[in-house]
Protein backbone atom coordinates (compact mmCIF):
# COMPACT_ATOMS: atom_id res chain seq x y z
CA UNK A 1 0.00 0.00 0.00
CA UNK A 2 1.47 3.82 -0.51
CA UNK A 3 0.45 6.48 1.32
CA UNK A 4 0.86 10.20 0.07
CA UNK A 5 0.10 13.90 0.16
CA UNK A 6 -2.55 14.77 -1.87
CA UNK A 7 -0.55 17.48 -3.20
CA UNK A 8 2.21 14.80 -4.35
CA UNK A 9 -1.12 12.48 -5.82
CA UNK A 10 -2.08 15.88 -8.10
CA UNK A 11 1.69 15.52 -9.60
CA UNK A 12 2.06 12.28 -10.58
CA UNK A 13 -1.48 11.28 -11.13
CA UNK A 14 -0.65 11.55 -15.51
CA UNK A 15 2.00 8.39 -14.44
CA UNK A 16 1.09 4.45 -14.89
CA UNK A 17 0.40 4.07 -11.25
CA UNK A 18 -0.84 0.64 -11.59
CA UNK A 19 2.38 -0.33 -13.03
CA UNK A 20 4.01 1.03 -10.20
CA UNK A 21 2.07 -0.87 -7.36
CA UNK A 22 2.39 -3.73 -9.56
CA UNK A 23 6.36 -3.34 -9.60
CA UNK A 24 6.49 -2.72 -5.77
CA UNK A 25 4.87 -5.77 -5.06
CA UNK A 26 6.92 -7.82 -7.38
CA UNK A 27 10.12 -6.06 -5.51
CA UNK A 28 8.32 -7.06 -1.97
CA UNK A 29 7.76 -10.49 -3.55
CA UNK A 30 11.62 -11.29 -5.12
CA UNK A 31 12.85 -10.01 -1.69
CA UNK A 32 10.52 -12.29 0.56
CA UNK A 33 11.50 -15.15 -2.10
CA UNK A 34 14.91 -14.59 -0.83
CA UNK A 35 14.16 -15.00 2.16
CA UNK A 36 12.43 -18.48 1.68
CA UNK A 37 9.06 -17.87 2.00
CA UNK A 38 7.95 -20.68 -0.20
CA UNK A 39 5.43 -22.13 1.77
CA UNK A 40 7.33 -25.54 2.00
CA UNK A 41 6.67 -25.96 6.01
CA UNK A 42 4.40 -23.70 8.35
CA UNK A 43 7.26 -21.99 9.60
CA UNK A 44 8.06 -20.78 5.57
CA UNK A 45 4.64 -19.80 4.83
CA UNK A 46 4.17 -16.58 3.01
CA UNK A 47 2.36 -14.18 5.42
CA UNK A 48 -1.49 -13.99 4.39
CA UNK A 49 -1.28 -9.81 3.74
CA UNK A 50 1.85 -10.31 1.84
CA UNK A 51 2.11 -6.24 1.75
CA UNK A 52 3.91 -3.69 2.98
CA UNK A 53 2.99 0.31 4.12
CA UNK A 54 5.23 2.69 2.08
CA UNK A 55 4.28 6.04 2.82
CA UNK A 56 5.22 9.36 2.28
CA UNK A 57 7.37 11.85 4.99
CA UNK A 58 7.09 14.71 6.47
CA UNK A 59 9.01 17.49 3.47
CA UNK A 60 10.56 18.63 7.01
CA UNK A 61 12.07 15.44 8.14
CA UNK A 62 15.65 14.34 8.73
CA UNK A 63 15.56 11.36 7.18
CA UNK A 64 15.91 10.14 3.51
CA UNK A 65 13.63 6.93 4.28
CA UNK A 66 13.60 5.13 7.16
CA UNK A 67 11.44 1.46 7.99
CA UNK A 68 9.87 -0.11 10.79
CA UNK A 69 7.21 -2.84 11.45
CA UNK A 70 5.49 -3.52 8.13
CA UNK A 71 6.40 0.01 6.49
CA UNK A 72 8.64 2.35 5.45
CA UNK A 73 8.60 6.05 5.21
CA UNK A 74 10.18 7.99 2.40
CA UNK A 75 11.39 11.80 2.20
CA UNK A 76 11.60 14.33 -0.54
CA UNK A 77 15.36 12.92 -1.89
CA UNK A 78 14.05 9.79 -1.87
CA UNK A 79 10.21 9.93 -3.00
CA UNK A 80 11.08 9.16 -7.01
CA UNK A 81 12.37 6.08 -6.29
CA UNK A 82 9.52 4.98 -4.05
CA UNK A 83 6.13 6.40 -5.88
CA UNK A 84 7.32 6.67 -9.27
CA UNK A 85 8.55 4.41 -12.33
CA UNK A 86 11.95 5.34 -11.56
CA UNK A 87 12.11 2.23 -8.90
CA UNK A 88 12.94 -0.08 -11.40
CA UNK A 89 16.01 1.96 -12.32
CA UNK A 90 17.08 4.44 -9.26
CA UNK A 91 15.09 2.63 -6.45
CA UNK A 92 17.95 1.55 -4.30
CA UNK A 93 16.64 3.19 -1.15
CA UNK A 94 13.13 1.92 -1.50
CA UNK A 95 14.74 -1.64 -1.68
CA UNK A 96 17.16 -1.29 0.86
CA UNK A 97 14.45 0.14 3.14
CA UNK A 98 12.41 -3.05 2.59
CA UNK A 99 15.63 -4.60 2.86
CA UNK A 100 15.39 -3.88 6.03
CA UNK A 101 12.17 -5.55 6.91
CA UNK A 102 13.66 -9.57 6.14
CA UNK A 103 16.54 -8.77 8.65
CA UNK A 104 16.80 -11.51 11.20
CA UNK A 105 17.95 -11.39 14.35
CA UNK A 106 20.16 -14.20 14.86
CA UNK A 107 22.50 -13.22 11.87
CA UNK A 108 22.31 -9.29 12.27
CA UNK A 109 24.86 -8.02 14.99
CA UNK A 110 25.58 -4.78 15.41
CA UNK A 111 28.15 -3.75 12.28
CA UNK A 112 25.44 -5.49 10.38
CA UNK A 113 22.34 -3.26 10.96
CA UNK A 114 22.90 -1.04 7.53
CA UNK A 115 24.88 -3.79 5.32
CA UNK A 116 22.82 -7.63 5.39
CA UNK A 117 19.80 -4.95 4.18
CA UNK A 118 21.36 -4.23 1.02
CA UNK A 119 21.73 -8.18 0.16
CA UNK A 120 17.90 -7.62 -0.64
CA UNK A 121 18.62 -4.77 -2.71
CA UNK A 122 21.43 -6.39 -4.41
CA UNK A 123 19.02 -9.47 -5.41
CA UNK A 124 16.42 -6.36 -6.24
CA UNK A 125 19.00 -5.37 -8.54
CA UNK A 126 19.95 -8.42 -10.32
CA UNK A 127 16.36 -9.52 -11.00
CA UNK A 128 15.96 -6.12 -12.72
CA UNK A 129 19.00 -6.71 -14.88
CA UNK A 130 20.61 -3.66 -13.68
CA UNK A 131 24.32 -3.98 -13.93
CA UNK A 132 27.16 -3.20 -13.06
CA UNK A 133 25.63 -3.43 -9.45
CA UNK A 134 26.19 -0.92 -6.55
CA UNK A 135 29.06 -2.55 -5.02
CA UNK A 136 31.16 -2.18 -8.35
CA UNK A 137 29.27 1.47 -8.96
CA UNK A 138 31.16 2.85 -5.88
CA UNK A 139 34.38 0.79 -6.04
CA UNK A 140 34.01 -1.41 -3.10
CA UNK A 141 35.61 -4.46 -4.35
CA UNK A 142 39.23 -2.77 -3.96
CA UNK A 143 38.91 -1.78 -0.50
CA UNK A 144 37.70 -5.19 0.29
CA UNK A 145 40.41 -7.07 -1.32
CA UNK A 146 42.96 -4.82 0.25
CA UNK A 147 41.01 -5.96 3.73
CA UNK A 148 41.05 -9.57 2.75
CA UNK A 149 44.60 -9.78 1.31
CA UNK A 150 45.65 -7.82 4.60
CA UNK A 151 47.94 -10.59 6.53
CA UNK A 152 47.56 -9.18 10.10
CA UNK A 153 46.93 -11.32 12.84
CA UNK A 154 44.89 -8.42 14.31
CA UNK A 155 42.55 -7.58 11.32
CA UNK A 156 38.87 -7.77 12.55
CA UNK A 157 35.95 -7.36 10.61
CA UNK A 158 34.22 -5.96 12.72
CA UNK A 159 36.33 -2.99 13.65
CA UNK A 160 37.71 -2.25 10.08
CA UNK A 161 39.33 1.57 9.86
CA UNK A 162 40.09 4.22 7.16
CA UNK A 163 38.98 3.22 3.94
CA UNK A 164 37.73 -0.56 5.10
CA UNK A 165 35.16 1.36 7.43
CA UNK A 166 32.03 1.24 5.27
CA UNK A 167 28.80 -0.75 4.76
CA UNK A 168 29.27 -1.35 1.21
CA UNK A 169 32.60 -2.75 1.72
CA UNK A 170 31.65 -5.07 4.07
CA UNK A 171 28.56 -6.05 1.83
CA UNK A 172 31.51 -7.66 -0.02
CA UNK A 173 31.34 -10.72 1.59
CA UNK A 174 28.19 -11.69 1.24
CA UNK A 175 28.23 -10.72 -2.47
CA UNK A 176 31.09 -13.12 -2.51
CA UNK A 177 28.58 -15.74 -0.57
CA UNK A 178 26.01 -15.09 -3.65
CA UNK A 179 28.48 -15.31 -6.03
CA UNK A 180 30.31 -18.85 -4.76
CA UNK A 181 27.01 -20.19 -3.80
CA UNK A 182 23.85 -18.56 -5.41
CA UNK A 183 20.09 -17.47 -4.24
CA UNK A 184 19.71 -20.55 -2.39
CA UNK A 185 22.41 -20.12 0.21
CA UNK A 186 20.59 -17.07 1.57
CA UNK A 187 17.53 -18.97 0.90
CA UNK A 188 18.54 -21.56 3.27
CA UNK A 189 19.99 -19.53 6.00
CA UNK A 190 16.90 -18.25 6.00
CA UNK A 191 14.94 -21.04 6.44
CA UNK A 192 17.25 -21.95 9.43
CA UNK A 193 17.01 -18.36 10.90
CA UNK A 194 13.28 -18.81 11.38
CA UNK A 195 13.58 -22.42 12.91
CA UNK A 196 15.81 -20.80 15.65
CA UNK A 197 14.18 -19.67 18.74
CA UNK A 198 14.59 -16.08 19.58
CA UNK A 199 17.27 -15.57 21.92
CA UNK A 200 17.68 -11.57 23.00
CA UNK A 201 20.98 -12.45 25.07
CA UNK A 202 23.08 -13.07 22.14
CA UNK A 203 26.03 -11.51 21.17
CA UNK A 204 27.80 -10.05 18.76
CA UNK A 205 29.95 -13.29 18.99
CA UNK A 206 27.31 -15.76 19.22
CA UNK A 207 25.24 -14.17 16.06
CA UNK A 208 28.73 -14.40 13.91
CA UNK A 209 29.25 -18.38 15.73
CA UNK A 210 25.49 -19.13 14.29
CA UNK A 211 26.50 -17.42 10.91
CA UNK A 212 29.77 -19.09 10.50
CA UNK A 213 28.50 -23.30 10.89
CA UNK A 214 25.09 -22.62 9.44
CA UNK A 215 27.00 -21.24 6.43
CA UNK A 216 29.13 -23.96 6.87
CA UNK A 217 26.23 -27.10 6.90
CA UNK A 218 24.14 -25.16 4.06
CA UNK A 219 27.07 -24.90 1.47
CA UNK A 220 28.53 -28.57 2.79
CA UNK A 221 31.90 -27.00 2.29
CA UNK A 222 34.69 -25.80 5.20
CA UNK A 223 34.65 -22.05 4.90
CA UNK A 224 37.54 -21.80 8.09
CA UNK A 225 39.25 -19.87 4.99
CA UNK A 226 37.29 -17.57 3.52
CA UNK A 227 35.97 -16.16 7.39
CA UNK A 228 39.55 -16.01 8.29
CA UNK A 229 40.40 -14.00 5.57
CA UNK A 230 37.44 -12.04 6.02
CA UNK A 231 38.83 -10.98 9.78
CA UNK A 232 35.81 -13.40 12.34
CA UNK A 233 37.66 -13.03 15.47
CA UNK A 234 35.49 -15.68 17.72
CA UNK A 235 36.49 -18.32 19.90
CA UNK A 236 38.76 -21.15 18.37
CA UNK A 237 36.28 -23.58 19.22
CA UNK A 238 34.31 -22.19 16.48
CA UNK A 239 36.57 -22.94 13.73
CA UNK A 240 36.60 -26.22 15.94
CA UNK A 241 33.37 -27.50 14.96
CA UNK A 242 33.41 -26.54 11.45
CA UNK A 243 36.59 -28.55 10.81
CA UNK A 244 34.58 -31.39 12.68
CA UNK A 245 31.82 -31.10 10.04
CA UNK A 246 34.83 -32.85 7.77
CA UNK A 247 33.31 -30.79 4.90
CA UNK A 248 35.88 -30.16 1.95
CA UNK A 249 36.98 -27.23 1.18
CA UNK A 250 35.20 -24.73 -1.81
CA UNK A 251 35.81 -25.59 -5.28
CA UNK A 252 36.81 -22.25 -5.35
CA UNK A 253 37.57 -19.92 -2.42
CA UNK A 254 34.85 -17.39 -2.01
CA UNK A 255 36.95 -14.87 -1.07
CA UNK A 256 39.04 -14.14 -4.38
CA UNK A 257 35.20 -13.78 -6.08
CA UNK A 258 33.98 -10.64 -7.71
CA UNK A 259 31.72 -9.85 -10.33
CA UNK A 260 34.78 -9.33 -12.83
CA UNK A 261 36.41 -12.48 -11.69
CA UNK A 262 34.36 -14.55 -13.70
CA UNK A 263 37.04 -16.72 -15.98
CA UNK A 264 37.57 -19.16 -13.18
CA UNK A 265 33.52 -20.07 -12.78
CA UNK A 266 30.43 -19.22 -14.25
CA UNK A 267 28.50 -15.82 -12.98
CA UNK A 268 25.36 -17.03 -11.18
CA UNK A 269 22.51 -15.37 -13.13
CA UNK A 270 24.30 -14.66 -16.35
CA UNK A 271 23.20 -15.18 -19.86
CA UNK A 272 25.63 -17.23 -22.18
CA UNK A 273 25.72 -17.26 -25.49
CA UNK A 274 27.79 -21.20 -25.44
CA UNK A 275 30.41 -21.57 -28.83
CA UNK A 276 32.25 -25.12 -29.79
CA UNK A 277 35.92 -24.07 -29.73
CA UNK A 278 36.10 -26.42 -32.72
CA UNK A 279 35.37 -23.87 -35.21
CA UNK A 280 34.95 -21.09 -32.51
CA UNK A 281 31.57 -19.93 -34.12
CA UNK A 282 28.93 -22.77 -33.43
CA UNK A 283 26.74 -22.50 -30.90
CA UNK A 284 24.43 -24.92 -28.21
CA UNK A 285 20.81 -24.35 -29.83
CA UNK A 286 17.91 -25.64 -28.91
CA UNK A 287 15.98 -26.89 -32.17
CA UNK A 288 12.52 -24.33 -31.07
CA UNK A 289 11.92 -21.37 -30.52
CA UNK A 290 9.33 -22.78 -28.70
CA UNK A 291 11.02 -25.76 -26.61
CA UNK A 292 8.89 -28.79 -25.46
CA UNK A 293 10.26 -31.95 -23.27
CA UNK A 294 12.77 -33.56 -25.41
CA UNK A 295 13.45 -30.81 -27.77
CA UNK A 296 17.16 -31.37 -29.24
CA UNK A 297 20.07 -29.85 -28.52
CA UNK A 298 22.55 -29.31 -31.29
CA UNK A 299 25.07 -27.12 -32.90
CA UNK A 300 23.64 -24.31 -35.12
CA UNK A 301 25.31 -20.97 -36.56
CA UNK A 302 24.71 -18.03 -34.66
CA UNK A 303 21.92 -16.30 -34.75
CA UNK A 304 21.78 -14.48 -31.09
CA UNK A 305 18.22 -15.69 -30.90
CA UNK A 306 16.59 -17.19 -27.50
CA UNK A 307 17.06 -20.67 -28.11
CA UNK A 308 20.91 -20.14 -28.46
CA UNK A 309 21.05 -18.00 -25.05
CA UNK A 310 21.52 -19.63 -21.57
CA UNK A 311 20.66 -18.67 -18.25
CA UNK A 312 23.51 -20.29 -15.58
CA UNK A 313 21.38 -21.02 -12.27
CA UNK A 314 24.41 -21.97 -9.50
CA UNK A 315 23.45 -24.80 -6.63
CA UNK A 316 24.87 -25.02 -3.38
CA UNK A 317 27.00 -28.10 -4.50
CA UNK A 318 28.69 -25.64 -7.22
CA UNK A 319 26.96 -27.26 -10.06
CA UNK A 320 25.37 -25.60 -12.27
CA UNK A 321 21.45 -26.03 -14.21
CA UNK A 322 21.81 -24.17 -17.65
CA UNK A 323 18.33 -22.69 -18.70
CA UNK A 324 16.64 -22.32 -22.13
CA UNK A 325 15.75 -18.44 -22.69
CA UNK A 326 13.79 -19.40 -24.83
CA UNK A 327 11.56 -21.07 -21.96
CA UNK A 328 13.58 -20.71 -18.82
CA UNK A 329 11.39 -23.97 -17.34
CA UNK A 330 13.60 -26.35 -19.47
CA UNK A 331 16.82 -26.70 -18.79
CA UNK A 332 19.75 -29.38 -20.56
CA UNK A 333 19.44 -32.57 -19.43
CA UNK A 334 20.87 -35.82 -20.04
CA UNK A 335 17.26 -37.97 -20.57
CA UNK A 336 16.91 -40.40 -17.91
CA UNK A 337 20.14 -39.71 -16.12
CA UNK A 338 21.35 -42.40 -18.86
CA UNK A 339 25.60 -43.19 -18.70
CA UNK A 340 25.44 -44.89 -21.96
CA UNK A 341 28.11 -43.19 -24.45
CA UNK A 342 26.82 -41.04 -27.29
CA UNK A 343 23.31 -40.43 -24.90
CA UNK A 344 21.98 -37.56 -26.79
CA UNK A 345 21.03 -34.29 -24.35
CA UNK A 346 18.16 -32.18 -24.35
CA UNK A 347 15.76 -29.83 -23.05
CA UNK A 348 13.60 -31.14 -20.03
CA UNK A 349 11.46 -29.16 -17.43
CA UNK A 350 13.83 -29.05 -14.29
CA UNK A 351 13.56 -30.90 -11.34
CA UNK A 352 16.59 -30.43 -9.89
CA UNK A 353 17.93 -33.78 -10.59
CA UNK A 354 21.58 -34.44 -10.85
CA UNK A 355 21.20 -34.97 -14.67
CA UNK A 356 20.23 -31.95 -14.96
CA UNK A 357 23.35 -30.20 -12.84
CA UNK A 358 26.63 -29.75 -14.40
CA UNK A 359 30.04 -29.35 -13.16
CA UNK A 360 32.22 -27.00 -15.06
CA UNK A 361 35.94 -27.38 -15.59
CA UNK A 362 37.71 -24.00 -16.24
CA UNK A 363 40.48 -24.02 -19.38
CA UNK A 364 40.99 -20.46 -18.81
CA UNK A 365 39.82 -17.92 -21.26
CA UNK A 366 35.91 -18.48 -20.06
CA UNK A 367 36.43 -21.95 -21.68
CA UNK A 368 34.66 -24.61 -19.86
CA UNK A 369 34.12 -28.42 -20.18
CA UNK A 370 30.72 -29.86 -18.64
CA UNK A 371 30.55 -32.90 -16.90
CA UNK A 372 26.79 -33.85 -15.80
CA UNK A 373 26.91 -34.54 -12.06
CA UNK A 374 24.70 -37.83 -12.10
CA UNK A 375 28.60 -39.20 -14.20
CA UNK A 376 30.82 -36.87 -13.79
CA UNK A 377 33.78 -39.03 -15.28
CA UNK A 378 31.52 -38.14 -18.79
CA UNK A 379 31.59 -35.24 -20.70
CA UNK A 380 29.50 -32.73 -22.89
CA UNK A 381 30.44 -33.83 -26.53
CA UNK A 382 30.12 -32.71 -30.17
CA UNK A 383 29.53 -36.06 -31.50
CA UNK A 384 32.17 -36.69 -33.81
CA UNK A 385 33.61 -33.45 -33.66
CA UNK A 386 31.78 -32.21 -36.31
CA UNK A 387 30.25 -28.90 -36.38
CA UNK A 388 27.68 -28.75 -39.06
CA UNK A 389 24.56 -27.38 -38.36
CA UNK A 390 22.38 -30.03 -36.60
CA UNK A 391 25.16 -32.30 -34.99
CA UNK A 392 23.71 -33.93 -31.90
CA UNK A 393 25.54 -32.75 -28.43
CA UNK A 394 26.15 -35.90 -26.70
CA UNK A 395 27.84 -37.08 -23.61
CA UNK A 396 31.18 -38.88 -24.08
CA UNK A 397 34.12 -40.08 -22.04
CA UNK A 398 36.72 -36.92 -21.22
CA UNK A 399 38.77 -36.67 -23.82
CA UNK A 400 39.75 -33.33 -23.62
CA UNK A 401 39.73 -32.23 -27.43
CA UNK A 402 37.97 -29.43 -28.28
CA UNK A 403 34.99 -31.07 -29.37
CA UNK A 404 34.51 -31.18 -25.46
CA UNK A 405 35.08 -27.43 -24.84
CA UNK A 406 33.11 -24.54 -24.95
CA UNK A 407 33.82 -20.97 -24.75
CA UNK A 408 30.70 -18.88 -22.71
CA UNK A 409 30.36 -15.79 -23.55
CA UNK A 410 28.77 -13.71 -21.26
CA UNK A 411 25.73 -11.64 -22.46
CA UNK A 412 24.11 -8.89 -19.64
């Protein structure tokens, strides 16, 4: 619901206001999706006035925008982006204020208050396509490298000074967080926030201890590095328990992770455009525009349509599901998690099985081999290396010829 001035009604009353309720709700919406809301278990059921209050401030008052219970308030430098169509461009303090609303407790001490917020507006941002995102728009990653490439013994995160000292920069890590392990690691921290009883005697220490092994059991990896770097002074015994988990270490370490250090992985959320490095110019298509279950998948010249882009979805295992643009509910599969050499692939509506997750190899030079993870000692193939259009994309024992490597380029 928003709440204004008549006077402030009279002056934007010519603009599409229902496409701006419409596009505040769908902001609420993505944000409470990050937070796992998915109605999966009572505790994750979406509330039953899934709304929020926005209204407008006093012209007097000393705030930009400020929230509370269920609403937010907005000022005059801050109004646009919260009453107008310019919140799907320039709304950054109308989702960081409802940012603020899916804080929880148990994961929120006190440096945290003004930075876990903007983890909402971050995933605001990506769903809107907006790049490059805030934290690159005001130069954060270099400050935060310099903090986690800093070898002092002394280095805390929560007392960073000089040019560390800032909310965005700190934001950093949990960027890195999204970009090691995707949506679904705040989804799941989430979930285990809410399961927690509420305990007002915690500390600063005891929120970070909850933070570092639940991070630790969702991923299934041994993050003892990446917090280290990253400055968590707690007790020992912390880092106690999480080596006890026996979890292997990350794939790749979170903490060298930005947006522009993308050759080493694939960018969770970006669109490929996915070229055989045999003749370094065909591309994965699927044969539609208009994919159904089963749909082939083959090389094809480029034509930049849909059914030649790919949206890269990352799990927590590090796999990744590869979607059809041109119908981002079918993903490439291997049918019937078969093993049998020269298994063609295609399009399938995911279901989050393992033949439908791939692991991806770097060869440098955003050139990646796939392995499916239901056989992972298999490969993504061009069958017999020829690149015609039409030629069936099979799976195949690793060779390691180019006929099993693809270059992604990355599109948005």
């Amino acid at each position: 619901m928003q709440v204004y001035r008549r006077s402030y009604a009279q002056s934007i009353a010519t603009q599409d206001n229902n496409y701006v309720l419409q596009l505040a709700d769908q902001i609420w919406d993505w944000q409470n999706q990050l937070m796992g809301l998915d109605n999966s278990a009572p505790q994750h059921r979406d509330h039953a006035y899934n709304r929020v209050l926005m209204v407008q401030d006093a012209d007097n008052t000393p705030y930009g925008a400020y929230a509370y219970f269920y609403g937010t308030a907005f000022g005059p430098s801050t109004l646009a982006g919260a009453f107008t169509p310019v919140m799907a461009s320039g709304g950054w303090g109308m989702w960081h204020e409802l940012g603020h609303l899916h804080q929880q407790y148990i994961w929120t001490w006190s440096t945290l208050g003004e930075v876990t917020v903007n983890i909402y507006a971050l995933h605001v941002e990506r769903k809107l396509g907006i790049t490059p995102s805030n934290l690159k728009v005001y130069n954060r990653y270099g400050p935060a490298f310099d903090f986690i490439n800093n070898t002092s013994a002394t280095k805390d995160f929560n007392t960073m000074t000089g040019t560390y000292d800032d909310h965005f920069t700190r934001l950093v890590l949990f960027q890195q967080l999204y970009l090691a392990f995707g949506d679904q690691f705040f989804i799941e921290v989430n979930k285990r926030g809410r399961l927690e009883p509420r305990n007002t005697a915690m500390t600063d220490k005891d929120k970070m201890s909850w933070f570092m092994k639940t991070a630790s059991q969702v991923t299934g990896r041994n993050l003892t590095t990446f917090f280290r770097k990253w400055g968590f002074r707690v007790d020992e015994s912390v880092y106690a328990t999480i080596a006890g988990y026996n979890y292997p270490n990350p794939t790749i370490e979170p903490s060298t992770l930005s947006e522009d250090n993308t050759s080493a992985t694939l960018v969770n959320g970006g669109i490929y455009k996915i070229t055989s490095l045999i003749n370094n110019s065909s591309v994965i298509d699927v044969n539609s525009s208009t994919p159904n279950n089963g749909t082939a998948v083959t090389l094809w010249t480029s034509n930049i349509g849909n059914n030649q882009k790919w949206l890269a979805r990352k799990n927590l295992d590090g796999t990744f599901v590869l979607k059809s643009m041109a119908d981002t509910t079918k993903v490439l599969d291997v049918p019937n998690s078969a093993t049998s050499l020269g298994t063609e692939v295609k399009v399938w509506s995911y279901g989050a099985t393992n033949n439908q997750k791939w692991k991806v190899e770097s060869k440098g030079n955003n050139v990646f081999s796939l392995a499916p993870a239901h056989a992972p000692s298999l490969r993504l193939d061009v069958n017999n290396g020829v690149a015609t259009n039409g030629t069936s994309l099979i799976i195949w024992s690793t060779t390691g010829n180019n006929n099993q490597n693809f270059r992604f380029d990355k599109l948005n």
